[in-house]
Protein backbone atom coordinates (compact mmCIF):
# COMPACT_ATOMS: atom_id res chain seq x y z
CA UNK A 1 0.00 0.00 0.00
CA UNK A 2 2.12 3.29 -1.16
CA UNK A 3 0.67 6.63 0.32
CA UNK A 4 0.49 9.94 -1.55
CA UNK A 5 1.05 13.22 0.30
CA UNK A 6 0.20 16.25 -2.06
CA UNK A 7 -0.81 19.80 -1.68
CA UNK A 8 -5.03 20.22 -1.16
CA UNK A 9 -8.07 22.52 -1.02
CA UNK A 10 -9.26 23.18 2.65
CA UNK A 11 -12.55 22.17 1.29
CA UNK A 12 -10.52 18.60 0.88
CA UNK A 13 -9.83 18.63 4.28
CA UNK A 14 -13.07 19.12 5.85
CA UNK A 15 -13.80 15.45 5.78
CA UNK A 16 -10.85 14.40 7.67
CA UNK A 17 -11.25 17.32 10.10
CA UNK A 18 -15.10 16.75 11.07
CA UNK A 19 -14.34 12.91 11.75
CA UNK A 20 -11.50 13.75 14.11
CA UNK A 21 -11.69 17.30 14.93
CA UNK A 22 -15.16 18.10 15.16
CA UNK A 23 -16.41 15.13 15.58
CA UNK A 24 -20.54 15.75 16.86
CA UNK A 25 -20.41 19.53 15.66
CA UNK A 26 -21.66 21.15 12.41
CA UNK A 27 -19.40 20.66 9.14
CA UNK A 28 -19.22 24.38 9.15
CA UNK A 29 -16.94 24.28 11.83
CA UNK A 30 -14.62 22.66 9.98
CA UNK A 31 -13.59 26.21 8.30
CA UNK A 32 -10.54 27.95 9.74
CA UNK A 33 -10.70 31.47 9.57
CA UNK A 34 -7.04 31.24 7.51
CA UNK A 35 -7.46 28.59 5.40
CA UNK A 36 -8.09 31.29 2.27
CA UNK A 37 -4.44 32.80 3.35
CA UNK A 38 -2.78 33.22 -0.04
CA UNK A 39 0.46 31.74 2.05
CA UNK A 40 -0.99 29.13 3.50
CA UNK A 41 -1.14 25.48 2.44
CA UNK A 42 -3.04 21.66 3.29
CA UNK A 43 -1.58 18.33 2.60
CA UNK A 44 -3.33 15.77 2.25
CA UNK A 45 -2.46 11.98 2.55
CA UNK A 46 -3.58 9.26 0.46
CA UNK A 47 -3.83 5.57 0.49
CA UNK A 48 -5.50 4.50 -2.55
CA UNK A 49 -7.08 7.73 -3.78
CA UNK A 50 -8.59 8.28 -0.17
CA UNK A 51 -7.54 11.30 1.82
CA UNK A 52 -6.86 9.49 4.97
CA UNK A 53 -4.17 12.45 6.79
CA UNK A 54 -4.46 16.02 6.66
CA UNK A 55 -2.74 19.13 8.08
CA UNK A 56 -2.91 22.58 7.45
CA UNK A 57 0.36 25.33 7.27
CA UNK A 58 -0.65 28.68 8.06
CA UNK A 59 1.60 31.95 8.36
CA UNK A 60 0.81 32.99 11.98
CA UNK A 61 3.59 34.95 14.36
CA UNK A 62 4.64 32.47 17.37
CA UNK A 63 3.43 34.23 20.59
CA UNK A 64 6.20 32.90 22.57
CA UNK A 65 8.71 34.53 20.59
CA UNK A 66 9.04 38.11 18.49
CA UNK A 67 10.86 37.85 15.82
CA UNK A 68 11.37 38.81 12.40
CA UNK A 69 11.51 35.57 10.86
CA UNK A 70 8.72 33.87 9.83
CA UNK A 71 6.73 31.39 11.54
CA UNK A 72 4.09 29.54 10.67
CA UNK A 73 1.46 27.71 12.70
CA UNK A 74 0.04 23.96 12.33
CA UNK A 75 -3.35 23.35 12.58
CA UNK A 76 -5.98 20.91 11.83
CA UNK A 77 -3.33 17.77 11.42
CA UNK A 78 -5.68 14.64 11.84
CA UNK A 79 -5.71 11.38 10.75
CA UNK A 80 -8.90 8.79 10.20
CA UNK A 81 -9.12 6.55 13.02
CA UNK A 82 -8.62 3.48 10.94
CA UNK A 83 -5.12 4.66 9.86
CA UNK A 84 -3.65 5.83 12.51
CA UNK A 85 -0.84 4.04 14.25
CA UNK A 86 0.76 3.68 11.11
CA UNK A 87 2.74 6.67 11.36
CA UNK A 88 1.01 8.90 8.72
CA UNK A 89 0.75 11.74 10.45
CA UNK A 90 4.22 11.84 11.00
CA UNK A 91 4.94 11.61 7.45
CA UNK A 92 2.50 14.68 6.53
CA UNK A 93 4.30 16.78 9.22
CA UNK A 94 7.80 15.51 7.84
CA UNK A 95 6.71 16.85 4.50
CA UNK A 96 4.94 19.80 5.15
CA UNK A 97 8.32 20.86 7.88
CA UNK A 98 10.55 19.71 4.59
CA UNK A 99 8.53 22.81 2.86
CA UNK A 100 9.01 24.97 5.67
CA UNK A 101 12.55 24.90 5.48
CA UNK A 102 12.42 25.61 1.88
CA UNK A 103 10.63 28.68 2.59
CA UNK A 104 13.39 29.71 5.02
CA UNK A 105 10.16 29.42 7.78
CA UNK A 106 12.06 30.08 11.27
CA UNK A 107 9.73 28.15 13.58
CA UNK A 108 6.49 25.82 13.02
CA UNK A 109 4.29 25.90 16.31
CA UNK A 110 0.73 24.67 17.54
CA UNK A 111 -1.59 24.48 20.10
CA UNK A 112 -1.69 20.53 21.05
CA UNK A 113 -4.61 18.72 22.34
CA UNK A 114 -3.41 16.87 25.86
CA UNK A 115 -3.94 13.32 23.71
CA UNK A 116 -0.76 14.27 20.89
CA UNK A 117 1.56 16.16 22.94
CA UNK A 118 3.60 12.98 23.17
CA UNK A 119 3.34 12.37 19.32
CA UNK A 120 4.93 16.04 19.05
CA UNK A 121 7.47 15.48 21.71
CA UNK A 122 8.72 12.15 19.68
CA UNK A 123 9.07 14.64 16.63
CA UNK A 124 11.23 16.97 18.95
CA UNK A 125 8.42 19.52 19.39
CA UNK A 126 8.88 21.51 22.59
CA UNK A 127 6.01 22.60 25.58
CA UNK A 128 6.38 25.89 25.95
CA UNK A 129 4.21 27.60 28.58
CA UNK A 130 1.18 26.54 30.83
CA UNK A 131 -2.07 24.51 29.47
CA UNK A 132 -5.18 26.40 28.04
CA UNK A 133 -8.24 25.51 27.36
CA UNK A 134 -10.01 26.38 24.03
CA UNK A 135 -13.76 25.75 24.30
CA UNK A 136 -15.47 23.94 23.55
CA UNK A 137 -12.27 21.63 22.49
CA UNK A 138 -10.73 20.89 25.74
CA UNK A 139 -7.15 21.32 27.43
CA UNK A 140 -3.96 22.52 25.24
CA UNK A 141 -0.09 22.81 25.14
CA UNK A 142 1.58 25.27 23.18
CA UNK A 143 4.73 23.62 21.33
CA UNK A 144 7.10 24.35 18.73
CA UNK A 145 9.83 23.60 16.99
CA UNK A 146 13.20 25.50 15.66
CA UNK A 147 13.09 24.81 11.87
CA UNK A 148 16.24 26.51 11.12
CA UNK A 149 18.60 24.64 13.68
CA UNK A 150 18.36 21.06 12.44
């Protein structure tokens, strides 16, 4: 089984994040306010023509840090429960970091549910900062990761 990772509408993506993400809540929800950002970018991840993995690249200044470099924040990432495991998602976020560092991007950062901070921390993401709650979602860690130094 070979999978595909390739560049995608948001609108492509909306499947992936309702199952996952907003799982119980209108498909509306499913829109992020940047997903029209000229700059930003979804990838999508295939296994036989199905989009199975999905995560979204949007320009967005770190709050931990000021600086003049650019960062760029991950949101959305998801994969359909019967695929993960397999390590999908941490081939999208290999790919979509690869084009990152193309772009000269300084520093890729999310807000991480409780239940994948230790996926992030295995891709040498770092906590930074106390957790937060974003209703109606649940409990978050801020992490990050130096794009430039690796």
């Amino acid at each position: 089984m070979k999978e595909l990772i390739k560049e995608v509408s948001a609108k492509e993506c909306y499947p992936v994040r309702h199952a996952i993400l907003r799982k119980g809540r209108p498909l509306s929800s499913c829109a992020f306010e940047d997903d029209q950002n000229e700059h930003c970018f979804h990838l999508g991840l295939f296994v036989q023509n199905e989009i199975v993995g999905i995560a979204s690249f949007i320009p967005r200044a770190f709050p931990e840090q000021k600086t003049t470099k650019p960062t760029f924040q991950l949101r959305g990432m998801a994969v359909l429960e019967a695929y993960q495991g397999r390590g999908f998602g941490a081939q999208i976020l290999k790919h979509g970091t690869a084009l990152l560092k193309e772009q000269g991007v300084h520093i890729l950062w999310m807000n991480a549910r409780i239940g994948a901070i230790a996926f992030y921390e295995k891709l040498q993401f770092l906590s930074v900062g106390d957790l937060f709650d974003i209703p109606p979602i649940g409990m978050h860690q801020r992490m990050y990761k130096e794009l430039q130094n690796e």
